[in-house]
C-alpha atoms as a PDB file:
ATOM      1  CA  UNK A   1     -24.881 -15.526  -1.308  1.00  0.00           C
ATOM      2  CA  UNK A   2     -27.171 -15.958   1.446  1.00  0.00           C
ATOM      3  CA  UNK A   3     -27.986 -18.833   4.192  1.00  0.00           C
ATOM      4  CA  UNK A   4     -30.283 -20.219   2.167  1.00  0.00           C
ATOM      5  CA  UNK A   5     -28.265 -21.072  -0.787  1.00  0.00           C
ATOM      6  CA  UNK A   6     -25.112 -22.136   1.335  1.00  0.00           C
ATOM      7  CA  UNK A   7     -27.826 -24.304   3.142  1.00  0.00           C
ATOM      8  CA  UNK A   8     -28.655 -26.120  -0.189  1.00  0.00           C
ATOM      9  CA  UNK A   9     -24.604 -26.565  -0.478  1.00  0.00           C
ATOM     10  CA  UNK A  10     -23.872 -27.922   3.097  1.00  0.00           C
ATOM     11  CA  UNK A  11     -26.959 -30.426   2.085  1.00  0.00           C
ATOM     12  CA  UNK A  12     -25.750 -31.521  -0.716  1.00  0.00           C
ATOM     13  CA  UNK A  13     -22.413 -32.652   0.419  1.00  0.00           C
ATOM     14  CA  UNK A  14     -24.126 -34.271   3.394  1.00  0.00           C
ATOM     15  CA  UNK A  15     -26.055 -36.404   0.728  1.00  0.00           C
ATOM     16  CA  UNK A  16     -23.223 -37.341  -0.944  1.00  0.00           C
ATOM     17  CA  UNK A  17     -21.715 -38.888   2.552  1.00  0.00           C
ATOM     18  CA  UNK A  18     -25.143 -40.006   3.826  1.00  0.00           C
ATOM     19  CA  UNK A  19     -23.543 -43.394   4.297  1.00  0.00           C
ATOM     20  CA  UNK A  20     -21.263 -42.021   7.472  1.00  0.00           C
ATOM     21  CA  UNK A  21     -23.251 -38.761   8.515  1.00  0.00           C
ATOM     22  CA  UNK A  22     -26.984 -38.313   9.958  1.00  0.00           C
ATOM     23  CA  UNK A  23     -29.440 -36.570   8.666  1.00  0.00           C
ATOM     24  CA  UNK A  24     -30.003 -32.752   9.461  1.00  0.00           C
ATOM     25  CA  UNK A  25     -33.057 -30.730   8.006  1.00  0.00           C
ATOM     26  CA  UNK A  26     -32.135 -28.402   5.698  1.00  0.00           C
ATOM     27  CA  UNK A  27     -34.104 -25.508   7.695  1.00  0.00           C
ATOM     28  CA  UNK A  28     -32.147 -26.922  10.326  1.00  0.00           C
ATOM     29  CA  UNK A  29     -28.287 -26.124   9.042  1.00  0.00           C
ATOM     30  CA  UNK A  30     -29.809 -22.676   7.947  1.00  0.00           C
ATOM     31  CA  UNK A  31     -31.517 -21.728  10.989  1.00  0.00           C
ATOM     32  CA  UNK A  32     -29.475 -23.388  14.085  1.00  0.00           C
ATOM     33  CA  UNK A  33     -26.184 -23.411  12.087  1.00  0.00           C
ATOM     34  CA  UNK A  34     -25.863 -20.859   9.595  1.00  0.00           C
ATOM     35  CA  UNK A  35     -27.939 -18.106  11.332  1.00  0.00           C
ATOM     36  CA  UNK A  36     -26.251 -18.456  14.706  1.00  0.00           C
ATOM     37  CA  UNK A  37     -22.504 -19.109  13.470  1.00  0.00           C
ATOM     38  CA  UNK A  38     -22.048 -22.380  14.514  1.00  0.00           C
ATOM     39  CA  UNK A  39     -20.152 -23.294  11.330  1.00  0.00           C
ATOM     40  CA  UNK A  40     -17.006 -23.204   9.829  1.00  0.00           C
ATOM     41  CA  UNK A  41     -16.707 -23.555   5.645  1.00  0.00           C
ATOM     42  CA  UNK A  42     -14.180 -23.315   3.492  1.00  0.00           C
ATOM     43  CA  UNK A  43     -15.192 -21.968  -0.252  1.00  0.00           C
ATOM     44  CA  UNK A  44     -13.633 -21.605  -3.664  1.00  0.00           C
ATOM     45  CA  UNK A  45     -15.488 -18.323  -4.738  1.00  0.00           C
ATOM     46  CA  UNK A  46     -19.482 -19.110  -3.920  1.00  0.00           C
ATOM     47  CA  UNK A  47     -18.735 -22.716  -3.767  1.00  0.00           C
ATOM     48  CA  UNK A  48     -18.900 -24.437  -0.726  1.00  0.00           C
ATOM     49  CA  UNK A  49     -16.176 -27.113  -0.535  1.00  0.00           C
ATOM     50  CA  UNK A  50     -16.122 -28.315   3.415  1.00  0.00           C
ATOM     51  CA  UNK A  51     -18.158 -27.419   6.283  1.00  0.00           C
ATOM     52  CA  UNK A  52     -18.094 -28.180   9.697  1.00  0.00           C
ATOM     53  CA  UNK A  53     -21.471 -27.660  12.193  1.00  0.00           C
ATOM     54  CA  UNK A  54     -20.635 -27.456  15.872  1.00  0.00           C
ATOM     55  CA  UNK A  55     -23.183 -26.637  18.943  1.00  0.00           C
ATOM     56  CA  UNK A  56     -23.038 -23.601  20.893  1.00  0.00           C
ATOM     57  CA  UNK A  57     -19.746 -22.254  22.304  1.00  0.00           C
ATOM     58  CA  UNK A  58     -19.712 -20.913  25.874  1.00  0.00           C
ATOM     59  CA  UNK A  59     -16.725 -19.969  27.640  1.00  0.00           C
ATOM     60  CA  UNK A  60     -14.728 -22.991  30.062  1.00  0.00           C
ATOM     61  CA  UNK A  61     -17.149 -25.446  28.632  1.00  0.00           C
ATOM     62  CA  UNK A  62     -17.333 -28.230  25.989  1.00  0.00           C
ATOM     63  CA  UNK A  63     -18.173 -27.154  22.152  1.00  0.00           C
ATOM     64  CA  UNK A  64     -20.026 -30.135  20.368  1.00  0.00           C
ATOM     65  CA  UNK A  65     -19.010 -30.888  16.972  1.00  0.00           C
ATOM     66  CA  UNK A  66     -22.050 -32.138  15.182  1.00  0.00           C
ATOM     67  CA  UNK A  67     -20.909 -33.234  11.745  1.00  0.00           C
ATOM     68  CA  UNK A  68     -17.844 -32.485   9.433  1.00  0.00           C
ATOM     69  CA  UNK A  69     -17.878 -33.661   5.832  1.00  0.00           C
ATOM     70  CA  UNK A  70     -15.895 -32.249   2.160  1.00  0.00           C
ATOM     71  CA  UNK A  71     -16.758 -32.943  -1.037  1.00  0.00           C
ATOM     72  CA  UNK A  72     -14.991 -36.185  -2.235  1.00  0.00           C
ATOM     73  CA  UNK A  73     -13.137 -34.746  -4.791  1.00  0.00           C
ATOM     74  CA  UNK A  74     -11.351 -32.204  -1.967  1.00  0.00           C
ATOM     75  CA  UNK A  75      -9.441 -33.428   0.775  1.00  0.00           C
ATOM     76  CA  UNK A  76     -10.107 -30.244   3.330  1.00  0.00           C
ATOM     77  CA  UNK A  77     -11.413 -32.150   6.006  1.00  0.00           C
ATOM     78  CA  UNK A  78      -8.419 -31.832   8.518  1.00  0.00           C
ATOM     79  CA  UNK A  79      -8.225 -28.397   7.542  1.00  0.00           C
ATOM     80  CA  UNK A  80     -11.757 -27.374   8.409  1.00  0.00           C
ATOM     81  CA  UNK A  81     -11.267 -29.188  11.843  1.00  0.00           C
ATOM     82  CA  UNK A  82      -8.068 -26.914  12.236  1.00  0.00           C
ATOM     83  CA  UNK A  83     -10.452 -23.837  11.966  1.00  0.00           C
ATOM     84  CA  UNK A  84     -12.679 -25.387  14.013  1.00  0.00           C
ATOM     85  CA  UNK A  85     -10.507 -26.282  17.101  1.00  0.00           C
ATOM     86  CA  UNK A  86      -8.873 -22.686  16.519  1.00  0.00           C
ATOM     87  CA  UNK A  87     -12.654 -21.119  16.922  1.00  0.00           C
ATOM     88  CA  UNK A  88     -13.339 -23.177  19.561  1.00  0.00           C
ATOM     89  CA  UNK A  89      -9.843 -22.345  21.514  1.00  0.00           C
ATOM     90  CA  UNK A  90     -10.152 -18.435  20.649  1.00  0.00           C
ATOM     91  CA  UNK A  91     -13.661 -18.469  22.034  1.00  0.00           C
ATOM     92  CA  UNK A  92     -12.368 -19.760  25.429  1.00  0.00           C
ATOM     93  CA  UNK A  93     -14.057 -23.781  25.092  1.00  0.00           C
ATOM     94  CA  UNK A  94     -12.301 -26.142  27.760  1.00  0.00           C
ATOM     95  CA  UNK A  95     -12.633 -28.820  24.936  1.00  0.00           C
ATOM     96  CA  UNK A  96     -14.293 -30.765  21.655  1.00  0.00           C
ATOM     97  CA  UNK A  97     -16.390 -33.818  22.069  1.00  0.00           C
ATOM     98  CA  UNK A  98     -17.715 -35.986  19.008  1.00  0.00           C
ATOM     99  CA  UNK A  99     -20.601 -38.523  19.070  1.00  0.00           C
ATOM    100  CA  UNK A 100     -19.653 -41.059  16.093  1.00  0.00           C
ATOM    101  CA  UNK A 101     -20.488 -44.067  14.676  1.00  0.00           C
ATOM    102  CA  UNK A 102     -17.873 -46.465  15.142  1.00  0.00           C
ATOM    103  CA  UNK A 103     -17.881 -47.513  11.690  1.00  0.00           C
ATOM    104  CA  UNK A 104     -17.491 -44.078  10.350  1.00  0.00           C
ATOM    105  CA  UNK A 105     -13.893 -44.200   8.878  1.00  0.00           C
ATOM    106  CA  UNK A 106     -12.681 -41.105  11.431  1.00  0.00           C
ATOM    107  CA  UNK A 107      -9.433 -41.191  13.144  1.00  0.00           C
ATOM    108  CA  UNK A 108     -10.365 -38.675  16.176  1.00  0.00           C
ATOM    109  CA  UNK A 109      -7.693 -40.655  17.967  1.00  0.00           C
ATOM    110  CA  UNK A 110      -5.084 -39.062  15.578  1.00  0.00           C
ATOM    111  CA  UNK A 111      -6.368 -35.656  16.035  1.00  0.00           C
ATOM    112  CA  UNK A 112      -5.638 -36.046  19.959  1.00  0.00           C
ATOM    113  CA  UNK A 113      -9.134 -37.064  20.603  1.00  0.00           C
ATOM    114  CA  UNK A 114      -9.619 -40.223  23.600  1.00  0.00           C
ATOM    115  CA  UNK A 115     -12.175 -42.751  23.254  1.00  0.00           C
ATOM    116  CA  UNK A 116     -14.691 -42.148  26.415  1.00  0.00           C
ATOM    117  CA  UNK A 117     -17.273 -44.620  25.833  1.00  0.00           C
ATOM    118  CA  UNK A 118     -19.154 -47.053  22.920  1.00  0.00           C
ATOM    119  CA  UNK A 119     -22.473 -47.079  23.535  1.00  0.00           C
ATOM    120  CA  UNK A 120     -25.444 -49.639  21.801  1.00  0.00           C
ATOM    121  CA  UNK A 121     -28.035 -46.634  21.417  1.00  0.00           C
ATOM    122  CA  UNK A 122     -30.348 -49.210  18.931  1.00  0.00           C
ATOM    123  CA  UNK A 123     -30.498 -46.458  16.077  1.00  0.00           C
ATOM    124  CA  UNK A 124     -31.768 -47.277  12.935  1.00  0.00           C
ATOM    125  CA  UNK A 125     -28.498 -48.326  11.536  1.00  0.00           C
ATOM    126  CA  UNK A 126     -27.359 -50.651  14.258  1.00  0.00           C
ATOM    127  CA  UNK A 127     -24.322 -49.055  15.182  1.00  0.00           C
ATOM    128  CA  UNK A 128     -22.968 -47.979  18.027  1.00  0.00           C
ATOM    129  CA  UNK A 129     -22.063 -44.533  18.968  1.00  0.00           C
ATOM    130  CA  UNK A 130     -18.293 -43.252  20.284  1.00  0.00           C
ATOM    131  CA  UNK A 131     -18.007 -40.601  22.165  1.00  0.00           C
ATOM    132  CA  UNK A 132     -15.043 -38.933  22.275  1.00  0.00           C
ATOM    133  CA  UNK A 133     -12.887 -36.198  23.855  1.00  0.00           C
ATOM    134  CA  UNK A 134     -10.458 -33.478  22.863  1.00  0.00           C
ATOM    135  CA  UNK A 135      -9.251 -30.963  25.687  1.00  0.00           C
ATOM    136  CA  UNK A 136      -8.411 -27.951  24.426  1.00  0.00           C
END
């Protein structure tokens, strides 16, 4: 399977939870995501079932986690976080931030995550935007 085709799976999961996630280009999650292995997925056989897409990791710095999503049916979500944060922790990141909607039904809190700030950012949607904080 190439990047390509896992692209087109990433995308469509994203589309099925385009009410809580943003929009990404799908040359986008091939060529800054895929390409560069700033993802973490977790298949049954050539079927992508969760994904994760984070920013660049660089040693004693923060890793951003861009957006995290599973196919409805599947569950996997605090699973593909768990790889993730591992990743993130191997690779020698201080810690995780999140920028989220604060509608998004997310409990970062539970994860160990603190709330830094809310802010109004006048988006299209009219929410505002939580940042938050994991140290690793």
């Amino acid at each position: 399977m190439d990047y390509h085709d896992v692209a087109l799976q990433i995308d469509q999961i994203r589309r099925v939870n385009s009410n809580s996630l943003s929009f990404i280009p799908l040359s986008t999650i091939e060529n800054r995501y895929l390409v560069k292995d700033r993802v973490c997925l977790i298949f049954d056989g050539d079927i992508v079932l969760a994904y994760l897409l984070h920013g660049s990791m660089k040693r004693d710095k923060h890793v951003c986690l861009t957006q995290v999503a599973t196919k409805p049916e599947y569950n996997l979500g605090l699973q593909v976080f768990r790889m993730f944060k591992k990743k993130a922790f191997d690779f020698g990141c201080s810690a995780i931030t999140v920028r989220c909607a604060e509608d998004v039904r997310a409990n970062w809190r539970a994860l160990g995550f603190c709330l830094l700030d809310c802010l109004d950012v006048g988006n299209t949607r009219n929410r505002k935007i939580c940042l938050w904080h994991l140290d690793l």
